[in-house]
PDB file of N, CA and C in Angstrom:
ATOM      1  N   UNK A   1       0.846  -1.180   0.000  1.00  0.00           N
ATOM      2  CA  UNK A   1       0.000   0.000   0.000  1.00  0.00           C
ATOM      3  C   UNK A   1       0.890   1.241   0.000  1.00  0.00           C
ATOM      4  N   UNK A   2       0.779   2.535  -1.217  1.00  0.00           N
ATOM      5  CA  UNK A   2       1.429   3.091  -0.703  1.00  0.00           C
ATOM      6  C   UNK A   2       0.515   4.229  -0.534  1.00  0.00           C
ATOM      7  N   UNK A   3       1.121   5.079   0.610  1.00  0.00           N
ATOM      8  CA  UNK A   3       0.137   6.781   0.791  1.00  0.00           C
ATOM      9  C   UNK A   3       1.363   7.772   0.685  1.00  0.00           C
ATOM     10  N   UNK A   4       0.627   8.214   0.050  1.00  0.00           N
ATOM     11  CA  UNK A   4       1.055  10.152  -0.426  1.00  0.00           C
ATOM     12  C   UNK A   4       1.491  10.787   0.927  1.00  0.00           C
ATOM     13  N   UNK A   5       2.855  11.185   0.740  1.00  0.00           N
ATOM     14  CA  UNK A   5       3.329  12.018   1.702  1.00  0.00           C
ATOM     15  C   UNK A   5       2.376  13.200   1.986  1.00  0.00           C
ATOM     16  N   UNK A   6       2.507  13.931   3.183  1.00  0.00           N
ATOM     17  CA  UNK A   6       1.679  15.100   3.596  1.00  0.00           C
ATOM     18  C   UNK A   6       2.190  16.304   3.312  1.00  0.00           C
ATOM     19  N   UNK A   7       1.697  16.760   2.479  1.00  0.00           N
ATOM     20  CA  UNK A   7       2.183  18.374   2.502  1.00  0.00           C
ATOM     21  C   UNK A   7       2.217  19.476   3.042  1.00  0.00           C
ATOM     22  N   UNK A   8       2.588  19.920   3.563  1.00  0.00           N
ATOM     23  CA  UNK A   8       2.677  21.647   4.001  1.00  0.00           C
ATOM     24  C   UNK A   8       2.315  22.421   3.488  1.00  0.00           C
ATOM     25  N   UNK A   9       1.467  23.116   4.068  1.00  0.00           N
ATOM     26  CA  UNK A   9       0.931  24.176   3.106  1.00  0.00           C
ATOM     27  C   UNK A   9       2.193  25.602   2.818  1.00  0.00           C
ATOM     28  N   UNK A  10       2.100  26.075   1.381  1.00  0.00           N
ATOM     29  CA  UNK A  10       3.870  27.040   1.855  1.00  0.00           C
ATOM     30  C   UNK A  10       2.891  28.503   1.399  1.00  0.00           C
ATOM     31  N   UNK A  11       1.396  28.563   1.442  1.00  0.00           N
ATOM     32  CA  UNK A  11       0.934  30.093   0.984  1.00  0.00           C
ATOM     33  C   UNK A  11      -0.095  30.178   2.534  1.00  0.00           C
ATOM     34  N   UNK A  12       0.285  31.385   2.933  1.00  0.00           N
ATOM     35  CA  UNK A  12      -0.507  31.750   4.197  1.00  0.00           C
ATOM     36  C   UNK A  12      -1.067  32.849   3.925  1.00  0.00           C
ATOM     37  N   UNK A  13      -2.302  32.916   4.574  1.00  0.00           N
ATOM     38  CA  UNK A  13      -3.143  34.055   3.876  1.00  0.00           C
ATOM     39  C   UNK A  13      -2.604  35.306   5.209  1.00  0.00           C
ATOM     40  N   UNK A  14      -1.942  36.052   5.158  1.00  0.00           N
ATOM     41  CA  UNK A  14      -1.333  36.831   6.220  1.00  0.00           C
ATOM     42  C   UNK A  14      -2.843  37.649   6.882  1.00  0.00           C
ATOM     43  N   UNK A  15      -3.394  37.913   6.374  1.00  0.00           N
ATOM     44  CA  UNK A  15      -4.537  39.229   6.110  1.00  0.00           C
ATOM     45  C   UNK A  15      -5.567  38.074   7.636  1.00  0.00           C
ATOM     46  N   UNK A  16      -5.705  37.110   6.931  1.00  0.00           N
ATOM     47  CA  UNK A  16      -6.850  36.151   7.962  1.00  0.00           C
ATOM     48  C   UNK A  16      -5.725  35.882   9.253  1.00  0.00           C
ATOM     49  N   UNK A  17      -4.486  35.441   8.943  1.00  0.00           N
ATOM     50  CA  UNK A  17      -3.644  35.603  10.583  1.00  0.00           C
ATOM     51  C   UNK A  17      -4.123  36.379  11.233  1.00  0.00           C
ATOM     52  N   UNK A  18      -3.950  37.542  10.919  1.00  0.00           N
ATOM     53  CA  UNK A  18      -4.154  38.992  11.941  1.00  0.00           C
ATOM     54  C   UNK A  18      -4.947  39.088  11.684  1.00  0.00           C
ATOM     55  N   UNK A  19      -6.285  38.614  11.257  1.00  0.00           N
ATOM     56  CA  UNK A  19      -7.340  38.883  11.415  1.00  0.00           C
ATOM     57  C   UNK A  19      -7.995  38.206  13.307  1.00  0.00           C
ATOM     58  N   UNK A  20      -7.438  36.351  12.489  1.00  0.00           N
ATOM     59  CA  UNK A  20      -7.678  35.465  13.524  1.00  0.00           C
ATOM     60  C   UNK A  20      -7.050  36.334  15.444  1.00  0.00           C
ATOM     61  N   UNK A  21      -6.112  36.715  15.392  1.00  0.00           N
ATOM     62  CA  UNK A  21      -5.156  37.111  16.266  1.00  0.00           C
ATOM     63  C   UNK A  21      -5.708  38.485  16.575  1.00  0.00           C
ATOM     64  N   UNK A  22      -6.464  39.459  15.943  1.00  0.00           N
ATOM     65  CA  UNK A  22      -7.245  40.159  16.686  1.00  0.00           C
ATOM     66  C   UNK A  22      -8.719  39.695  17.089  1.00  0.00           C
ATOM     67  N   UNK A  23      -8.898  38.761  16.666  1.00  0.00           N
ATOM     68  CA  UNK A  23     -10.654  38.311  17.534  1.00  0.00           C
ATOM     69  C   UNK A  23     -10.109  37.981  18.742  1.00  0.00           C
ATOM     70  N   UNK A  24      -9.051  37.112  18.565  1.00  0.00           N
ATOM     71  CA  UNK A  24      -8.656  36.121  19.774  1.00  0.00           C
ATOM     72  C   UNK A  24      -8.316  37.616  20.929  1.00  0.00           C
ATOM     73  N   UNK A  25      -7.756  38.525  20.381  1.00  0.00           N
ATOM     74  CA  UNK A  25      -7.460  39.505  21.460  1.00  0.00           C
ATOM     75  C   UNK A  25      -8.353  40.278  22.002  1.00  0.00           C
ATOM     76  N   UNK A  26      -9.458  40.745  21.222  1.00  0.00           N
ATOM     77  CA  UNK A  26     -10.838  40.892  21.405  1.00  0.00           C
ATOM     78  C   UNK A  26     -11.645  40.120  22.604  1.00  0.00           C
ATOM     79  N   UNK A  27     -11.381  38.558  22.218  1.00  0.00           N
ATOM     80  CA  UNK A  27     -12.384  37.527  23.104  1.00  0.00           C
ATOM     81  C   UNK A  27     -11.696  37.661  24.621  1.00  0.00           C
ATOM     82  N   UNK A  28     -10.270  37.595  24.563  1.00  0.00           N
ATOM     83  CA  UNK A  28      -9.642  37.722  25.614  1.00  0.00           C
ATOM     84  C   UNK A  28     -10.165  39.095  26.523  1.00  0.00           C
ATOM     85  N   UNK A  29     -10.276  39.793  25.947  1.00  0.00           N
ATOM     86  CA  UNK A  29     -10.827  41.637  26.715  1.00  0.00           C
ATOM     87  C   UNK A  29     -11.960  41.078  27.301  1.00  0.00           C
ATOM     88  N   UNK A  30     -12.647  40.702  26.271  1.00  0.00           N
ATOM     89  CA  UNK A  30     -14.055  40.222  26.392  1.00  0.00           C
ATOM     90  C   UNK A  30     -14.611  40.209  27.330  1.00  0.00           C
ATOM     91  N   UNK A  31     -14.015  38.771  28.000  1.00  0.00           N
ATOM     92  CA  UNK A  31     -13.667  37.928  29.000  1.00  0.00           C
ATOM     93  C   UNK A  31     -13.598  38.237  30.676  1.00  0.00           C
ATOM     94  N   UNK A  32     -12.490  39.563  30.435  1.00  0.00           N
ATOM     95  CA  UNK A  32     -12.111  40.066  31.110  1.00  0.00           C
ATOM     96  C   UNK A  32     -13.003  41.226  31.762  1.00  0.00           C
ATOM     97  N   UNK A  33     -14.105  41.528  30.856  1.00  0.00           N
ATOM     98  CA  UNK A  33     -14.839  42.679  30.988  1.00  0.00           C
ATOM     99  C   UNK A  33     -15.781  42.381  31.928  1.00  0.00           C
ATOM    100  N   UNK A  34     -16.218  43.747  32.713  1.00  0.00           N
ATOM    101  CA  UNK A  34     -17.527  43.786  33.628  1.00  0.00           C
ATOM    102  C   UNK A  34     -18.659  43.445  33.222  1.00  0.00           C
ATOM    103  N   UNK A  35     -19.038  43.957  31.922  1.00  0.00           N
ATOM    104  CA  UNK A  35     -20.538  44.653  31.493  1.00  0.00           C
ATOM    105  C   UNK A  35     -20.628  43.412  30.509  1.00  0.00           C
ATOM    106  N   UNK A  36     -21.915  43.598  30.115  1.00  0.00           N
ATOM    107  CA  UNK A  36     -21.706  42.496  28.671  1.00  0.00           C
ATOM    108  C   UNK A  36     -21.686  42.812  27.259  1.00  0.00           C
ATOM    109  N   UNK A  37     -20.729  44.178  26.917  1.00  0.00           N
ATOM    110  CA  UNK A  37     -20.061  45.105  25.716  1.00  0.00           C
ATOM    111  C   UNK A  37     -18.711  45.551  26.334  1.00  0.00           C
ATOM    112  N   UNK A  38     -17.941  45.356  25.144  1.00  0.00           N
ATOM    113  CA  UNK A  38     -16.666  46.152  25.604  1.00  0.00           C
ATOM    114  C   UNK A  38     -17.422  47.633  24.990  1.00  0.00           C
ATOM    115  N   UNK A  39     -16.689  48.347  25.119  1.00  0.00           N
ATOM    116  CA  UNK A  39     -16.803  50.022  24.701  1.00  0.00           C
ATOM    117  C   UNK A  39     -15.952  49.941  23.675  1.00  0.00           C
ATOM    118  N   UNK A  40     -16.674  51.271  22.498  1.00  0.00           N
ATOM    119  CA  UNK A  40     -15.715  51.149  21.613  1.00  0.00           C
ATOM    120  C   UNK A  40     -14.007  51.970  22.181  1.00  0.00           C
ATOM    121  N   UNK A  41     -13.837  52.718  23.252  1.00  0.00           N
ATOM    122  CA  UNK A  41     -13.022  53.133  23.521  1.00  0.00           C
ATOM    123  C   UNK A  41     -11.856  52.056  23.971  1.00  0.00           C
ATOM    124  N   UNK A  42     -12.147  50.959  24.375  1.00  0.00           N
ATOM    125  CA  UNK A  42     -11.790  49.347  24.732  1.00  0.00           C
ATOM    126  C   UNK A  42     -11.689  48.760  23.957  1.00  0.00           C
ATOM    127  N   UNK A  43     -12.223  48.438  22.638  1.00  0.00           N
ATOM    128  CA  UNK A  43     -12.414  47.828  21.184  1.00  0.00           C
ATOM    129  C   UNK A  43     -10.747  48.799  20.955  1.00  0.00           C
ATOM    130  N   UNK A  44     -11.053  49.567  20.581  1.00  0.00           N
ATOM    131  CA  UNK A  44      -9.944  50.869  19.987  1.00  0.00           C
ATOM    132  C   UNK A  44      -8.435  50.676  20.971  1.00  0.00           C
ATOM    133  N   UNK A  45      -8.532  50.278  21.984  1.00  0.00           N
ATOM    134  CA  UNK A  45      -7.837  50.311  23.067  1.00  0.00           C
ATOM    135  C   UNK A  45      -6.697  48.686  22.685  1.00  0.00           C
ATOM    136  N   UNK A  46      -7.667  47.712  23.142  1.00  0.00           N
ATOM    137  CA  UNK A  46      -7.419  46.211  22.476  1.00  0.00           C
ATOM    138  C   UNK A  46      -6.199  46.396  21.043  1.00  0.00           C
ATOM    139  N   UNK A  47      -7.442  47.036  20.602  1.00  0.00           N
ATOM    140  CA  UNK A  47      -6.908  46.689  18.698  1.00  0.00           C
ATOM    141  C   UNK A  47      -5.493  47.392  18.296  1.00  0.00           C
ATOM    142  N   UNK A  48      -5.298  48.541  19.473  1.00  0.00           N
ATOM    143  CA  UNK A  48      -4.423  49.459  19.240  1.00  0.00           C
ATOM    144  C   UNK A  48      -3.986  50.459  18.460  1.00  0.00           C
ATOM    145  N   UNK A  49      -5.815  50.856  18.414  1.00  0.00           N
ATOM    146  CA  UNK A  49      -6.273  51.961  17.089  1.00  0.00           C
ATOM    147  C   UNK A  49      -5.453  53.206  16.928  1.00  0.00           C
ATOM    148  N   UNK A  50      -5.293  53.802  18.039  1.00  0.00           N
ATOM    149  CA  UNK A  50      -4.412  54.795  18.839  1.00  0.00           C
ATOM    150  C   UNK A  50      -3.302  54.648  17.909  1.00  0.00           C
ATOM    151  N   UNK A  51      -2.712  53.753  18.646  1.00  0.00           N
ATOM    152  CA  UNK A  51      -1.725  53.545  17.990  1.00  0.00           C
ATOM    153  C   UNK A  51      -0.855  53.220  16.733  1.00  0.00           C
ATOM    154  N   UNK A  52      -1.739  52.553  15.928  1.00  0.00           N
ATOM    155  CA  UNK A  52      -1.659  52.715  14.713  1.00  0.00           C
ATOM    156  C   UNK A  52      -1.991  53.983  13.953  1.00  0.00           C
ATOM    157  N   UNK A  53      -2.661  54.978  13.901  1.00  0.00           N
ATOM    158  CA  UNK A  53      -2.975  56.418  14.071  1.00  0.00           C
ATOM    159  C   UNK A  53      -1.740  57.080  13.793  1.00  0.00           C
ATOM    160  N   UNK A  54      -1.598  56.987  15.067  1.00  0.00           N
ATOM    161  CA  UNK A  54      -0.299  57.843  15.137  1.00  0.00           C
ATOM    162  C   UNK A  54       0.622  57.439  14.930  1.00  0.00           C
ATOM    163  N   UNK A  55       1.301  56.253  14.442  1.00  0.00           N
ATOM    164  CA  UNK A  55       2.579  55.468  13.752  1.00  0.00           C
ATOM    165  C   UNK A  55       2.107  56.330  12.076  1.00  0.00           C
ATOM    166  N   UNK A  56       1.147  55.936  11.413  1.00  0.00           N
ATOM    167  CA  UNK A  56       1.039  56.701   9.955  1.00  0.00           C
ATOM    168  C   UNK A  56       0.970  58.423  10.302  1.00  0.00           C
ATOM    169  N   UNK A  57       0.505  58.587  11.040  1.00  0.00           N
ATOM    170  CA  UNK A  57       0.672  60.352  11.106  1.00  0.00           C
ATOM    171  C   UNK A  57       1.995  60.972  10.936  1.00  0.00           C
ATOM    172  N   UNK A  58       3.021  59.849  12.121  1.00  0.00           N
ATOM    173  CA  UNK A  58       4.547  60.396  11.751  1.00  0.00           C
ATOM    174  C   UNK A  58       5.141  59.929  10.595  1.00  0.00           C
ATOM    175  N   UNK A  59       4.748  58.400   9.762  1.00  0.00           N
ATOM    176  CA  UNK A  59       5.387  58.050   8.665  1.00  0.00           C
ATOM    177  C   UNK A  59       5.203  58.993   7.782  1.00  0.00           C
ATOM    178  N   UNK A  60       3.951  59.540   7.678  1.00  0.00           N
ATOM    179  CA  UNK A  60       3.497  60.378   6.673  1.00  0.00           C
ATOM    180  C   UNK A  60       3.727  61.805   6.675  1.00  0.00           C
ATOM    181  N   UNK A  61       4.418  62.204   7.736  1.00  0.00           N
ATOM    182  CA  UNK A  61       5.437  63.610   8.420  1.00  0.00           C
ATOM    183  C   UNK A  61       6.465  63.014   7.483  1.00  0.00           C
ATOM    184  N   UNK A  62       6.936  62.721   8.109  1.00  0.00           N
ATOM    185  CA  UNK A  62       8.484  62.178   7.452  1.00  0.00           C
ATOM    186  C   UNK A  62       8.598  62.148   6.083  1.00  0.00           C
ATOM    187  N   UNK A  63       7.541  61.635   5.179  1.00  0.00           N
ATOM    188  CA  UNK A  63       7.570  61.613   3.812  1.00  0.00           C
ATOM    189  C   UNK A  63       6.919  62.933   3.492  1.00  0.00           C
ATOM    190  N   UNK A  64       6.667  63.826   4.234  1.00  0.00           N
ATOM    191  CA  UNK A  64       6.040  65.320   3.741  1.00  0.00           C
ATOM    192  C   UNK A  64       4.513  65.522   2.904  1.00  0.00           C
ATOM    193  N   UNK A  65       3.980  63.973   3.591  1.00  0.00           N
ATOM    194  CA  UNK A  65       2.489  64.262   3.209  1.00  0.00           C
ATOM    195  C   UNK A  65       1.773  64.910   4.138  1.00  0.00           C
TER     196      UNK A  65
END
């Protein structure tokens, strides 16, 4: 009998990683929360909206947009 070796997959959809990896960080807050809603100020907080914000505000200083 023979069987087909197993393959590896070698294409990763990067976009659904970090997709997967912010729910999971999401559920984790979640979790953690009092009420039964995070706030979007907590959503924003989690996701590190802030912060991404202001990382393109200075890239885009720097390049003189």
């Amino acid at each position: 009998m023979h069987v087909a070796p197993l393959r590896t997959p070698t294409v990763h959809d990067h976009v659904a990683l970090v997709e997967i990896e912010l729910c999971g960080e999401l559920m984790i807050a979640a979790s953690d929360a009092d009420g039964d809603r995070l706030s979007p100020d907590r959503i924003d907080e989690v996701l590190k909206v802030e912060a991404d914000r202001a990382a393109r505000l200075r890239r885009d200083r720097r390049r003189g947009a």
